[in-house]
N, C-alpha and C. Protein backbone atom coordinates (compact mmCIF):
# COMPACT_ATOMS: atom_id res chain seq x y z
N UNK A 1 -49.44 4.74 123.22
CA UNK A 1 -48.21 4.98 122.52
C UNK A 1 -47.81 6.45 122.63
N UNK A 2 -48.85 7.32 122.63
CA UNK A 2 -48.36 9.02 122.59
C UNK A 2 -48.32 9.05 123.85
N UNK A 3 -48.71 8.86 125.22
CA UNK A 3 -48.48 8.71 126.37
C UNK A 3 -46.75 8.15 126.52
N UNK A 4 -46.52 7.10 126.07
CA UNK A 4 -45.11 6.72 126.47
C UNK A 4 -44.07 7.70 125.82
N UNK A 5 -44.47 8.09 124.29
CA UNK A 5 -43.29 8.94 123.88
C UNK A 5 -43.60 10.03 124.22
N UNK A 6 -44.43 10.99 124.87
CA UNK A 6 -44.31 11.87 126.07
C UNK A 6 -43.45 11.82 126.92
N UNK A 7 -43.87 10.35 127.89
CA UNK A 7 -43.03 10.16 128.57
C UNK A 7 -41.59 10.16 128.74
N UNK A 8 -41.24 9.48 127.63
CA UNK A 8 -39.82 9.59 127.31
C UNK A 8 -38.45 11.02 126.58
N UNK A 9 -39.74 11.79 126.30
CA UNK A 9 -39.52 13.29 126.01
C UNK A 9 -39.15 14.15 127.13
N UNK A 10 -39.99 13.75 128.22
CA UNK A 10 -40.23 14.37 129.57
C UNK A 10 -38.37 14.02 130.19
N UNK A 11 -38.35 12.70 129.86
CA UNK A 11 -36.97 12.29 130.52
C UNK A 11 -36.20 12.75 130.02
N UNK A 12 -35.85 12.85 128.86
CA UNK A 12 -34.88 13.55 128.50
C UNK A 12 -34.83 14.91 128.40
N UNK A 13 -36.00 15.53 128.11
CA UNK A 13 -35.52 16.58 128.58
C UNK A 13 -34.92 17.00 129.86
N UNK A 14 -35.46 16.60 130.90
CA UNK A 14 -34.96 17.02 132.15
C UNK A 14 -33.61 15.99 132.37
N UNK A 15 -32.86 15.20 132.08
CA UNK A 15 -32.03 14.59 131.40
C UNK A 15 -30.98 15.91 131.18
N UNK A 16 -31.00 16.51 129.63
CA UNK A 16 -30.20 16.89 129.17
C UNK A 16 -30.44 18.31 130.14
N UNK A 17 -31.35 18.97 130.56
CA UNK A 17 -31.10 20.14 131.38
C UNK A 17 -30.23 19.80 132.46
N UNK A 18 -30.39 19.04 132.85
CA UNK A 18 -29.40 18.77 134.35
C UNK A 18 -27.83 18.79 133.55
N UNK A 19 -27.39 18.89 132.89
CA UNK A 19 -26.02 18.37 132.61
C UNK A 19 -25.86 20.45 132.04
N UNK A 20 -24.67 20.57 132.46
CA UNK A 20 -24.05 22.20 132.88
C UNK A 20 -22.69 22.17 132.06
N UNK A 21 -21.89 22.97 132.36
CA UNK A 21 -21.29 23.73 131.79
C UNK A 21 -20.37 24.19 133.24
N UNK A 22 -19.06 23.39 133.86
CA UNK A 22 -18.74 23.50 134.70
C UNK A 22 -17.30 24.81 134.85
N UNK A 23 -17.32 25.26 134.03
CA UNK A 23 -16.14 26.07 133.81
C UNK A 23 -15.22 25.98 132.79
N UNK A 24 -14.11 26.98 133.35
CA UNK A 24 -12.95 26.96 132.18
C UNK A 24 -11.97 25.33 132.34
N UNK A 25 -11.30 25.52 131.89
CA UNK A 25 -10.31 23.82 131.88
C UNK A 25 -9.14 24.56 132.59
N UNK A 26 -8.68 23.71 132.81
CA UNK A 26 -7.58 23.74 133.65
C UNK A 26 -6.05 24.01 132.96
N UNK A 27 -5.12 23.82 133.63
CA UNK A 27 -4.19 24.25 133.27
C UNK A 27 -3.47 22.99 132.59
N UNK A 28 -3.01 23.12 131.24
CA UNK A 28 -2.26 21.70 130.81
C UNK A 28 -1.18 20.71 131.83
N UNK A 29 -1.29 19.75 131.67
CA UNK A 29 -0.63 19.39 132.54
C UNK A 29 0.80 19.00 132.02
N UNK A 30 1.70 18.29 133.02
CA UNK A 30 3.06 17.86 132.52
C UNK A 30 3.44 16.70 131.31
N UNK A 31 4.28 17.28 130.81
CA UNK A 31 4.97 16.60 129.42
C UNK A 31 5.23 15.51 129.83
N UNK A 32 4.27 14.43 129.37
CA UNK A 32 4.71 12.53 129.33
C UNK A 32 6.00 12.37 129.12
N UNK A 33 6.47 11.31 129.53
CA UNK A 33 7.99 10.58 128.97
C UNK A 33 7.99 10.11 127.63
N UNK A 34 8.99 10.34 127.26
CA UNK A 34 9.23 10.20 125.85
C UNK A 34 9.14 8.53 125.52
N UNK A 35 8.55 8.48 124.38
CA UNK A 35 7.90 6.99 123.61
C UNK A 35 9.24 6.33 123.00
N UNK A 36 9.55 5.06 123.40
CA UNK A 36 10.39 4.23 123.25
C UNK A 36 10.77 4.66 121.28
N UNK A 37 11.90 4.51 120.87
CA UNK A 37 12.59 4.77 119.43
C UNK A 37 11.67 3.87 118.14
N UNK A 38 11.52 4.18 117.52
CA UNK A 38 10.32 3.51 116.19
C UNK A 38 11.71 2.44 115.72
N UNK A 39 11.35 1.32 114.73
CA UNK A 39 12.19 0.70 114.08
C UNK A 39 12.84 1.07 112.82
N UNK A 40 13.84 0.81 112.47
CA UNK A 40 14.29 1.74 111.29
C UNK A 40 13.63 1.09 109.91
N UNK A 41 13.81 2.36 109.13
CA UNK A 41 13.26 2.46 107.99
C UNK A 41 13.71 1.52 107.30
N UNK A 42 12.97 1.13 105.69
CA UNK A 42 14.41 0.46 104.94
C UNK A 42 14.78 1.36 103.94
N UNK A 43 16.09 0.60 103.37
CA UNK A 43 16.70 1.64 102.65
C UNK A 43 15.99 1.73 101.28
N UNK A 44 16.45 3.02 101.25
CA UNK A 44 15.91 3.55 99.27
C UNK A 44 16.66 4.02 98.62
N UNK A 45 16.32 4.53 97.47
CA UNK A 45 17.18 4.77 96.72
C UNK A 45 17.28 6.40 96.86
N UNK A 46 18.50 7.47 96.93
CA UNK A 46 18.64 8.49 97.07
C UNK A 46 18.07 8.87 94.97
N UNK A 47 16.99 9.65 95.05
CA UNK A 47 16.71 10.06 94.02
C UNK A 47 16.76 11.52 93.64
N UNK A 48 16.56 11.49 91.83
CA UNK A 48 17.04 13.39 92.24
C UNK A 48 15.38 13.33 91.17
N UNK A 49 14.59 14.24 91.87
CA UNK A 49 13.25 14.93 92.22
C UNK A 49 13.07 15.32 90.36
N UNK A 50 13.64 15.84 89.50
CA UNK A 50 12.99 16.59 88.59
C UNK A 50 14.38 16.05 87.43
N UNK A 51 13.93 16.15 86.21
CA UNK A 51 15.29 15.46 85.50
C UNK A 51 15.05 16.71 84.05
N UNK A 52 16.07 16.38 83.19
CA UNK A 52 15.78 18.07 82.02
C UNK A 52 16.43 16.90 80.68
N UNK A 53 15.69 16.83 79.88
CA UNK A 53 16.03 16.42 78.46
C UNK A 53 16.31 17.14 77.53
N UNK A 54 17.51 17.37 76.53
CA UNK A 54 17.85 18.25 75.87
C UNK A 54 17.95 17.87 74.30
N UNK A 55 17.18 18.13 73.19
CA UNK A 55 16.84 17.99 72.34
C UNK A 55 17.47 19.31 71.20
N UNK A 56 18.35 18.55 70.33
CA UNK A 56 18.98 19.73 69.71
C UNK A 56 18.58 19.56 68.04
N UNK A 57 18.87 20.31 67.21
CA UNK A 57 18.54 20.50 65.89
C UNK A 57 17.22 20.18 65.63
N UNK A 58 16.34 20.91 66.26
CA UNK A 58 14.65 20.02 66.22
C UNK A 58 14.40 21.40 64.92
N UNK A 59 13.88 20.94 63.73
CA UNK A 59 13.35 21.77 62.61
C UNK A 59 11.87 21.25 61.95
N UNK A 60 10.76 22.70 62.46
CA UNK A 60 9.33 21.94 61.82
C UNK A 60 9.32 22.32 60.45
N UNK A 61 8.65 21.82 59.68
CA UNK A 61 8.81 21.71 58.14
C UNK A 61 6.69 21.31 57.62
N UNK A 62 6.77 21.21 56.78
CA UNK A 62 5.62 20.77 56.26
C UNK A 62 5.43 19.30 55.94
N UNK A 63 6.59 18.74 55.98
CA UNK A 63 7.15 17.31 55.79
C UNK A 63 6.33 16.87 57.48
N UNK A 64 7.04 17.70 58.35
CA UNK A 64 6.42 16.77 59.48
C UNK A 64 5.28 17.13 59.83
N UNK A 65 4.29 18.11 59.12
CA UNK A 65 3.01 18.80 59.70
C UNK A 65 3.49 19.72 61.01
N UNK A 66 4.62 20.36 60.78
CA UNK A 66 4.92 21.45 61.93
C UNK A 66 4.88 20.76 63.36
N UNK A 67 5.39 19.53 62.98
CA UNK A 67 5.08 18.67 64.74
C UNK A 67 5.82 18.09 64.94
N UNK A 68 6.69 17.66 66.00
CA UNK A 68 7.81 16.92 66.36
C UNK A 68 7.65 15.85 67.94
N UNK A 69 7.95 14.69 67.85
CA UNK A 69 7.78 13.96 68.50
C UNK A 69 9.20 13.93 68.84
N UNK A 70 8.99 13.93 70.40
CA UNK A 70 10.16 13.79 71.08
C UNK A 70 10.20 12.42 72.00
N UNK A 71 10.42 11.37 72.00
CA UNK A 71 10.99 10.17 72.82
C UNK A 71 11.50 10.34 74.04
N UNK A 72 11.08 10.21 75.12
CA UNK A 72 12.01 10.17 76.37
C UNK A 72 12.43 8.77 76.50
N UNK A 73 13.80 9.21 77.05
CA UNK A 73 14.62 8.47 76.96
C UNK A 73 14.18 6.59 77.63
N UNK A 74 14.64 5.46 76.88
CA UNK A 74 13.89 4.17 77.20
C UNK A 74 13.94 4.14 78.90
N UNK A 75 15.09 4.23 79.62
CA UNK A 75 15.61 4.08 80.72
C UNK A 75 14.87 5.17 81.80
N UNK A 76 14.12 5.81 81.41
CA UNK A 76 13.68 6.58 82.50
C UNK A 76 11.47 6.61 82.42
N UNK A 77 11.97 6.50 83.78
CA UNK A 77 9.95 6.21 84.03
C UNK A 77 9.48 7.05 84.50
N UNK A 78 8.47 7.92 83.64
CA UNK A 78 7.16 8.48 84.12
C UNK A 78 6.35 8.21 84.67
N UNK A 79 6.35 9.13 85.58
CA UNK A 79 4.91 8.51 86.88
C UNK A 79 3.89 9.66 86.40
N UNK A 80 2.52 8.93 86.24
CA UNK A 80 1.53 9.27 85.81
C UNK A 80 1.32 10.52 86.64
N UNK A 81 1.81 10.74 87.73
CA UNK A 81 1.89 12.09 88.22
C UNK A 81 2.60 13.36 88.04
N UNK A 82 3.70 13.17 87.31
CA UNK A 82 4.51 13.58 87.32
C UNK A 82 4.08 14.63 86.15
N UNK A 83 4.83 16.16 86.22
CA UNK A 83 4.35 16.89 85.09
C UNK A 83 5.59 17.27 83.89
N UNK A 84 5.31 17.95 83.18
CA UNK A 84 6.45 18.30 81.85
C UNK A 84 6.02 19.39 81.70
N UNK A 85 7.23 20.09 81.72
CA UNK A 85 7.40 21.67 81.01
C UNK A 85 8.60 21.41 79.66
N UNK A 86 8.00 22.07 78.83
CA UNK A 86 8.90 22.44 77.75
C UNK A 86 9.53 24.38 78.14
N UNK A 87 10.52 24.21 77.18
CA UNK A 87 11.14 25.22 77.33
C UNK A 87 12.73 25.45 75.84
N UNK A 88 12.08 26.42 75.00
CA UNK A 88 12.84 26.22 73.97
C UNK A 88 13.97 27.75 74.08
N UNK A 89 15.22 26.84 73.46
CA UNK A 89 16.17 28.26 73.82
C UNK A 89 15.62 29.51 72.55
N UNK A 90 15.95 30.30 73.18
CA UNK A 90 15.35 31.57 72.50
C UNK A 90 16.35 32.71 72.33
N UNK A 91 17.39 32.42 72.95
CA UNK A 91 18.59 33.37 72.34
C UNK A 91 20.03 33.44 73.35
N UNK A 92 21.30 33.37 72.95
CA UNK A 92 21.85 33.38 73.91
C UNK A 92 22.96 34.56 74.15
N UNK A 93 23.60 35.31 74.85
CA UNK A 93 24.08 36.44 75.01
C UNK A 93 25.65 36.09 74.96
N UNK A 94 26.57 35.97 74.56
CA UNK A 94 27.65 35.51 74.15
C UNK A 94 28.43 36.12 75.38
N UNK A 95 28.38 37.62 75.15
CA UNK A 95 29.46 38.60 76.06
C UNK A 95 29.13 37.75 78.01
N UNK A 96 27.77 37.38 78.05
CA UNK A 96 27.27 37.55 79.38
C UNK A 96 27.12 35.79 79.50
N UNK A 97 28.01 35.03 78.57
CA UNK A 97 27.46 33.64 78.58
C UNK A 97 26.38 33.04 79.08
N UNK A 98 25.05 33.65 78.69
CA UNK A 98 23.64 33.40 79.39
C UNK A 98 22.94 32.96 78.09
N UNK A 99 22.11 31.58 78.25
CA UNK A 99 21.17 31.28 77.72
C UNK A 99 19.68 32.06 78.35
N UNK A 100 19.00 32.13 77.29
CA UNK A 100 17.60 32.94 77.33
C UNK A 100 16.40 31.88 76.97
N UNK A 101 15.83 31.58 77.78
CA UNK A 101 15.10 30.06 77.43
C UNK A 101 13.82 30.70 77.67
N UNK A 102 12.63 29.81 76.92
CA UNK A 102 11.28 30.73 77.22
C UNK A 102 10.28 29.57 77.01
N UNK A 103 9.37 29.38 78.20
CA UNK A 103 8.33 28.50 78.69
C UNK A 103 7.32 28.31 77.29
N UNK A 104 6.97 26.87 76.99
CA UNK A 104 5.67 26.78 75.94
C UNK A 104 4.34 26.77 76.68
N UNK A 105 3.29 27.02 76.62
CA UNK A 105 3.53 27.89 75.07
C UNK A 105 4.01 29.06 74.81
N UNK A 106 4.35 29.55 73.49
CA UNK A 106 4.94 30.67 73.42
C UNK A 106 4.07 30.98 72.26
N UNK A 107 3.54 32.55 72.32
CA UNK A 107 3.10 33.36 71.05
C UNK A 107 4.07 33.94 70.44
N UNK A 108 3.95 34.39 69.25
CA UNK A 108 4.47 34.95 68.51
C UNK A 108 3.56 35.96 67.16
N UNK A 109 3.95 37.01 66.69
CA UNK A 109 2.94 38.03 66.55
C UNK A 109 4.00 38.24 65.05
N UNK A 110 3.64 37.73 64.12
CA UNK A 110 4.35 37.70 63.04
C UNK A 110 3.74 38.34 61.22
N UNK A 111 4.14 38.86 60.68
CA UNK A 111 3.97 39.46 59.70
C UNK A 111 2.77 38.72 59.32
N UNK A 112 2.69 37.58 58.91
CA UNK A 112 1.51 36.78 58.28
C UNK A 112 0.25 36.66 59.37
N UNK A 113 0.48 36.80 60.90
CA UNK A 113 -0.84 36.52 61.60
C UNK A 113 -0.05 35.80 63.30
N UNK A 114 -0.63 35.28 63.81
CA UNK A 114 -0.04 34.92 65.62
C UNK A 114 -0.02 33.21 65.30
N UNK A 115 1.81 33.29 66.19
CA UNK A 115 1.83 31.98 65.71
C UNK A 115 2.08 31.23 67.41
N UNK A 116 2.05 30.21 67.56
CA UNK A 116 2.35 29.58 68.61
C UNK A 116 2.78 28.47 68.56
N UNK A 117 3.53 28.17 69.82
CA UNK A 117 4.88 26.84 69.75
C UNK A 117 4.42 26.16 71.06
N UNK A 118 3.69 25.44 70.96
CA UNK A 118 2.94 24.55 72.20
C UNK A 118 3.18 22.76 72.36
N UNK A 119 3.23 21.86 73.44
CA UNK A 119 3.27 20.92 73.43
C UNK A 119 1.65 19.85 73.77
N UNK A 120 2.22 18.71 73.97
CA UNK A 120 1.33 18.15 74.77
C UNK A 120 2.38 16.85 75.08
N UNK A 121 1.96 16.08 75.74
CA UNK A 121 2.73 14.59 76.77
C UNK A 121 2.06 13.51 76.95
N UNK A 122 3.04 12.20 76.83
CA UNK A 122 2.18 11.14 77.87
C UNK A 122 3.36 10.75 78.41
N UNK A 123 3.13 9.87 78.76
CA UNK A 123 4.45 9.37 80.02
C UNK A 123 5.52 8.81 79.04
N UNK A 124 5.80 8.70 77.88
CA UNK A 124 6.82 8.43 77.05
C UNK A 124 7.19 9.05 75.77
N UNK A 125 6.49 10.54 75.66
CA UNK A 125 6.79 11.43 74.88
C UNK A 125 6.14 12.53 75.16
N UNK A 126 7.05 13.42 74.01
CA UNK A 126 6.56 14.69 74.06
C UNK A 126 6.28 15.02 72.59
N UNK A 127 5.02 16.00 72.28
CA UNK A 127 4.75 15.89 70.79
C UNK A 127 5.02 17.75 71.18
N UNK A 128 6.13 18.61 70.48
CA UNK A 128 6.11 20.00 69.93
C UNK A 128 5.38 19.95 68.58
N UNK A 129 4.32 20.86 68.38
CA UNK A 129 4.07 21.81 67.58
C UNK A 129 3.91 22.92 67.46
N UNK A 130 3.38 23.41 66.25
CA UNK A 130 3.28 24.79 65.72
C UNK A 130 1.88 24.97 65.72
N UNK A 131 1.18 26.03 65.51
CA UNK A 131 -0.33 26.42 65.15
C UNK A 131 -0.09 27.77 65.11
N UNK A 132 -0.79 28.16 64.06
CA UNK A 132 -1.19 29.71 64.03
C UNK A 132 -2.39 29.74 63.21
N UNK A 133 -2.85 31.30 62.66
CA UNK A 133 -3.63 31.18 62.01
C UNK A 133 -4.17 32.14 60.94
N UNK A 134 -2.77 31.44 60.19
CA UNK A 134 -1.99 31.51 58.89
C UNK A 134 -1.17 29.92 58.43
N UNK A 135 -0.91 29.93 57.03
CA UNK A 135 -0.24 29.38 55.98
C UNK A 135 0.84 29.17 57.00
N UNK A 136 1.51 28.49 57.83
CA UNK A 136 2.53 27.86 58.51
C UNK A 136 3.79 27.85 56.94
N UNK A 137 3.22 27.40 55.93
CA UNK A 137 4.54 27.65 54.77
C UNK A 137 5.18 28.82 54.53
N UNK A 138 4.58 29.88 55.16
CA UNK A 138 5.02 31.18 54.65
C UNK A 138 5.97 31.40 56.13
N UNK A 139 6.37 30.56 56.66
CA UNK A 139 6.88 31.23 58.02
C UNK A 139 8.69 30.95 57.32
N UNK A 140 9.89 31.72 57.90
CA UNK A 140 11.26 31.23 57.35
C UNK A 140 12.25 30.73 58.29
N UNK A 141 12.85 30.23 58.04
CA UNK A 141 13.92 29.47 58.79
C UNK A 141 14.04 30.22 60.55
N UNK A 142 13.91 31.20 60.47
CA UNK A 142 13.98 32.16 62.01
C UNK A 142 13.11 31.29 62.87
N UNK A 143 11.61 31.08 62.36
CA UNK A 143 10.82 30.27 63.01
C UNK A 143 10.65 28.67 63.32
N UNK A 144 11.40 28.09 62.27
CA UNK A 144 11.19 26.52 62.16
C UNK A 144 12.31 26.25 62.25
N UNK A 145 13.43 26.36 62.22
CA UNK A 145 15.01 26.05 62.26
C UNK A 145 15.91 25.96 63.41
N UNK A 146 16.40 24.34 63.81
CA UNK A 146 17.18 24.62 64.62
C UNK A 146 17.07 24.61 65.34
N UNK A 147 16.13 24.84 66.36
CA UNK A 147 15.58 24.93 67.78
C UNK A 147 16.10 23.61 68.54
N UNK A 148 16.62 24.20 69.81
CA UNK A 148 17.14 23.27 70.79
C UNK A 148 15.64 23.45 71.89
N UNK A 149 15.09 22.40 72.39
CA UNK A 149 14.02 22.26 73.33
C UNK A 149 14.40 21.59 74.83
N UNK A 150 14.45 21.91 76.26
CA UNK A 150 14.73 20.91 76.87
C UNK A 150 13.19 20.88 77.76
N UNK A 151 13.05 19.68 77.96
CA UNK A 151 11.96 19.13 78.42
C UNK A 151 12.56 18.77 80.15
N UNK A 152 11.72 19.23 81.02
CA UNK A 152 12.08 18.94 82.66
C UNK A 152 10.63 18.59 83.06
N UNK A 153 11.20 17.18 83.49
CA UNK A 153 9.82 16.47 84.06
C UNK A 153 10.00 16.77 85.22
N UNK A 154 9.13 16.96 86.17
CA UNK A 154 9.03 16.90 87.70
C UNK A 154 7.80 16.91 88.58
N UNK A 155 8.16 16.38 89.47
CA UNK A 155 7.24 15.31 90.01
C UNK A 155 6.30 15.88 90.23
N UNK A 156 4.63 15.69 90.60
CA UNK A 156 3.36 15.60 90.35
C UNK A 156 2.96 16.22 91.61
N UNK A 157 3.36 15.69 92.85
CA UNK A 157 3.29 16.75 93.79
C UNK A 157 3.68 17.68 94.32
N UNK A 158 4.79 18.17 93.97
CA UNK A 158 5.34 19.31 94.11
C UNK A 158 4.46 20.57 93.23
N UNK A 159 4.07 20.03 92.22
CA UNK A 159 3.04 21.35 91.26
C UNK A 159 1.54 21.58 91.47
N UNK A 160 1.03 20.08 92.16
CA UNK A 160 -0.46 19.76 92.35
C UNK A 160 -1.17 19.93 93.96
N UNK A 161 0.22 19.80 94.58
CA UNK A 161 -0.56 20.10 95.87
C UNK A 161 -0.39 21.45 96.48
N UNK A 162 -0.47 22.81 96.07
CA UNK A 162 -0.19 24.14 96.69
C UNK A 162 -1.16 24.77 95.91
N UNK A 163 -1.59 25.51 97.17
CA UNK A 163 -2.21 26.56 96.72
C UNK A 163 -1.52 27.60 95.78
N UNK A 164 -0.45 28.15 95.68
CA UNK A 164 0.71 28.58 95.55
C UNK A 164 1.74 27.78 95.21
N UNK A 165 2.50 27.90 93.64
CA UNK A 165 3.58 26.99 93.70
C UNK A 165 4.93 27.66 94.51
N UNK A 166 6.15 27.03 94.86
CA UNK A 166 7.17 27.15 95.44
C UNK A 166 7.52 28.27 94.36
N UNK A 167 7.96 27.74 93.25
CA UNK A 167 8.84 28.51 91.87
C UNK A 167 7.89 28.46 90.38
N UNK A 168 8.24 29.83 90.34
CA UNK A 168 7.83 30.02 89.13
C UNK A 168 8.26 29.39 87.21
N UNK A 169 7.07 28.45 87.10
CA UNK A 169 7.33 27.23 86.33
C UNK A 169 7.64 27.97 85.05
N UNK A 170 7.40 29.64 84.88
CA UNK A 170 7.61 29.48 83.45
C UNK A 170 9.24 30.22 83.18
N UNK A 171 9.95 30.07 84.46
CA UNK A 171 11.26 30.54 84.47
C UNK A 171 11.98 29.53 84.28
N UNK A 172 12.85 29.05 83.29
CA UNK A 172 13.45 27.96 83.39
C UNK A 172 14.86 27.77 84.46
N UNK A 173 15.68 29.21 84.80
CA UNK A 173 16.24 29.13 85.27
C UNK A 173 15.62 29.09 86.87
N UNK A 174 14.60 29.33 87.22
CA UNK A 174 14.11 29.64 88.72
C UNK A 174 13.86 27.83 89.18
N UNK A 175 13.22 27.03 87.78
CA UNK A 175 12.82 26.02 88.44
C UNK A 175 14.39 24.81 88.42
N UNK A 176 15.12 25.09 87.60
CA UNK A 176 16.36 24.32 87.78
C UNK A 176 17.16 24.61 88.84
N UNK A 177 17.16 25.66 90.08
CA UNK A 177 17.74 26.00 90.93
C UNK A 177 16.85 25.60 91.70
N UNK A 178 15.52 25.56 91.61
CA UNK A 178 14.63 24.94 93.04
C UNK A 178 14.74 23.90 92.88
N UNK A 179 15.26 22.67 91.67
CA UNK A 179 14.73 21.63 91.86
C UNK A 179 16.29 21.15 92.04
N UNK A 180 17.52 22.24 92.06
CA UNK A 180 19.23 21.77 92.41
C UNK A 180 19.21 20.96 91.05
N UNK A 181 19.05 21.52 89.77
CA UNK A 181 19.62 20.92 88.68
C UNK A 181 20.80 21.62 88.05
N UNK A 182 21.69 20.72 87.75
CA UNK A 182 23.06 21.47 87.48
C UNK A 182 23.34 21.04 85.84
N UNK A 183 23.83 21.95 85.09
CA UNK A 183 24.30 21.52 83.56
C UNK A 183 24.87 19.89 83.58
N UNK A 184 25.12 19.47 84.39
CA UNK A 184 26.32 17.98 84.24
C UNK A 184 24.36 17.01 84.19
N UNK A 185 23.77 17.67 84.95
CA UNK A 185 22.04 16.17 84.85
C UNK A 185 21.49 17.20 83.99
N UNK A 186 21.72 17.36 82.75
CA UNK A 186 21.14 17.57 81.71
C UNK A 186 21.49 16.56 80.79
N UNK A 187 20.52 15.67 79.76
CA UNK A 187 21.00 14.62 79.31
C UNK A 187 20.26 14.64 77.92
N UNK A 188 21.12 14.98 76.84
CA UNK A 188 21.14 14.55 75.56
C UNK A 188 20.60 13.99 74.78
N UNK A 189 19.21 14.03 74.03
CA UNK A 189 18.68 12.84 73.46
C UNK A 189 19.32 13.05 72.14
N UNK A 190 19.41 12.11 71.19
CA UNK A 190 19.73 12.40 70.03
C UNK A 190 18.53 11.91 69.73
């Protein structure tokens, strides 16, 4: 038995020595004829990529535990991929007709202690709250009052597959121009 797998060691080696290394490659050769036309696609539906929900008179209170549940709308479907940014208006400039909108979460550094305005999601809502860490009762109408929120879902691969995103998510105006959203597909929840 150690005689034959000698043997067979012997062969291959001298086997794989014989086989070389014949040079460089050659020069590419000429461009094939072009491949007969594929069959056509079927049709789909022309869709628009990222959508913005606008939520007005939202006020946290102690009544609701500083938390607000937001409903997306029945008619529209979340794909488990798909992500949500909140974004609550934060002031608007009258002379320069510019809204000032600012990404959640948001801190805030307030007489009583640091407060923050954060969400969380599932594919058919959005829950805003509050947390700080302080007495949330001692905060006044500046903080809990009024707040308009718009929520922009958009899609799951556009945020998940880059090393690098395209646009910067916590600009609200940067990502409504990358994603071609115009004031008229902004849509109203009551």
């Amino acid at each position: 038995m150690k005689r034959l797998f000698n043997l067979i060691l012997a062969i291959n080696l001298i086997f794989l020595g014989s086989c070389s290394f014949n040079g460089q490659d050659g020069a590419p050769g000429p461009q094939g004829p072009r491949g007969p036309q594929g069959p056509a696609g079927q049709n789909g539906q022309d869709g628009q990529e990222a959508f913005v929900f606008e939520y007005v008179d939202l006020t946290f209170s102690s009544g609701n535990e500083y938390s607000l549940l937001l409903e997306l709308p029945n008619d529209f479907e979340m794909l488990e991929s798909d992500v949500v940014l909140v974004y609550f208006l934060y002031d608007y400039f009258e002379d320069e007709d510019l809204d000032l909108w600012r990404a959640l979460p948001q801190t805030e550094f307030t007489d009583f202690g640091t407060l923050i305005y954060n969400y969380d999601f599932t594919r058919f809502d959005v829950n805003l709250f509050m947390d700080g860490n302080f007495d949330l009762n001692l905060l006044g109408a500046r903080f809990t009052d009024n707040w308009i929120a718009r929520v922009v879902v958009v899609p799951g691969q556009f945020t998940n597959s880059r090393a690098t995103n395209p646009v910067d998510y916590k600009d609200y105006n940067a990502v409504i121009e990358y994603y071609n959203i115009s004031e008229e597909h902004v849509v109203t929840v009551k």
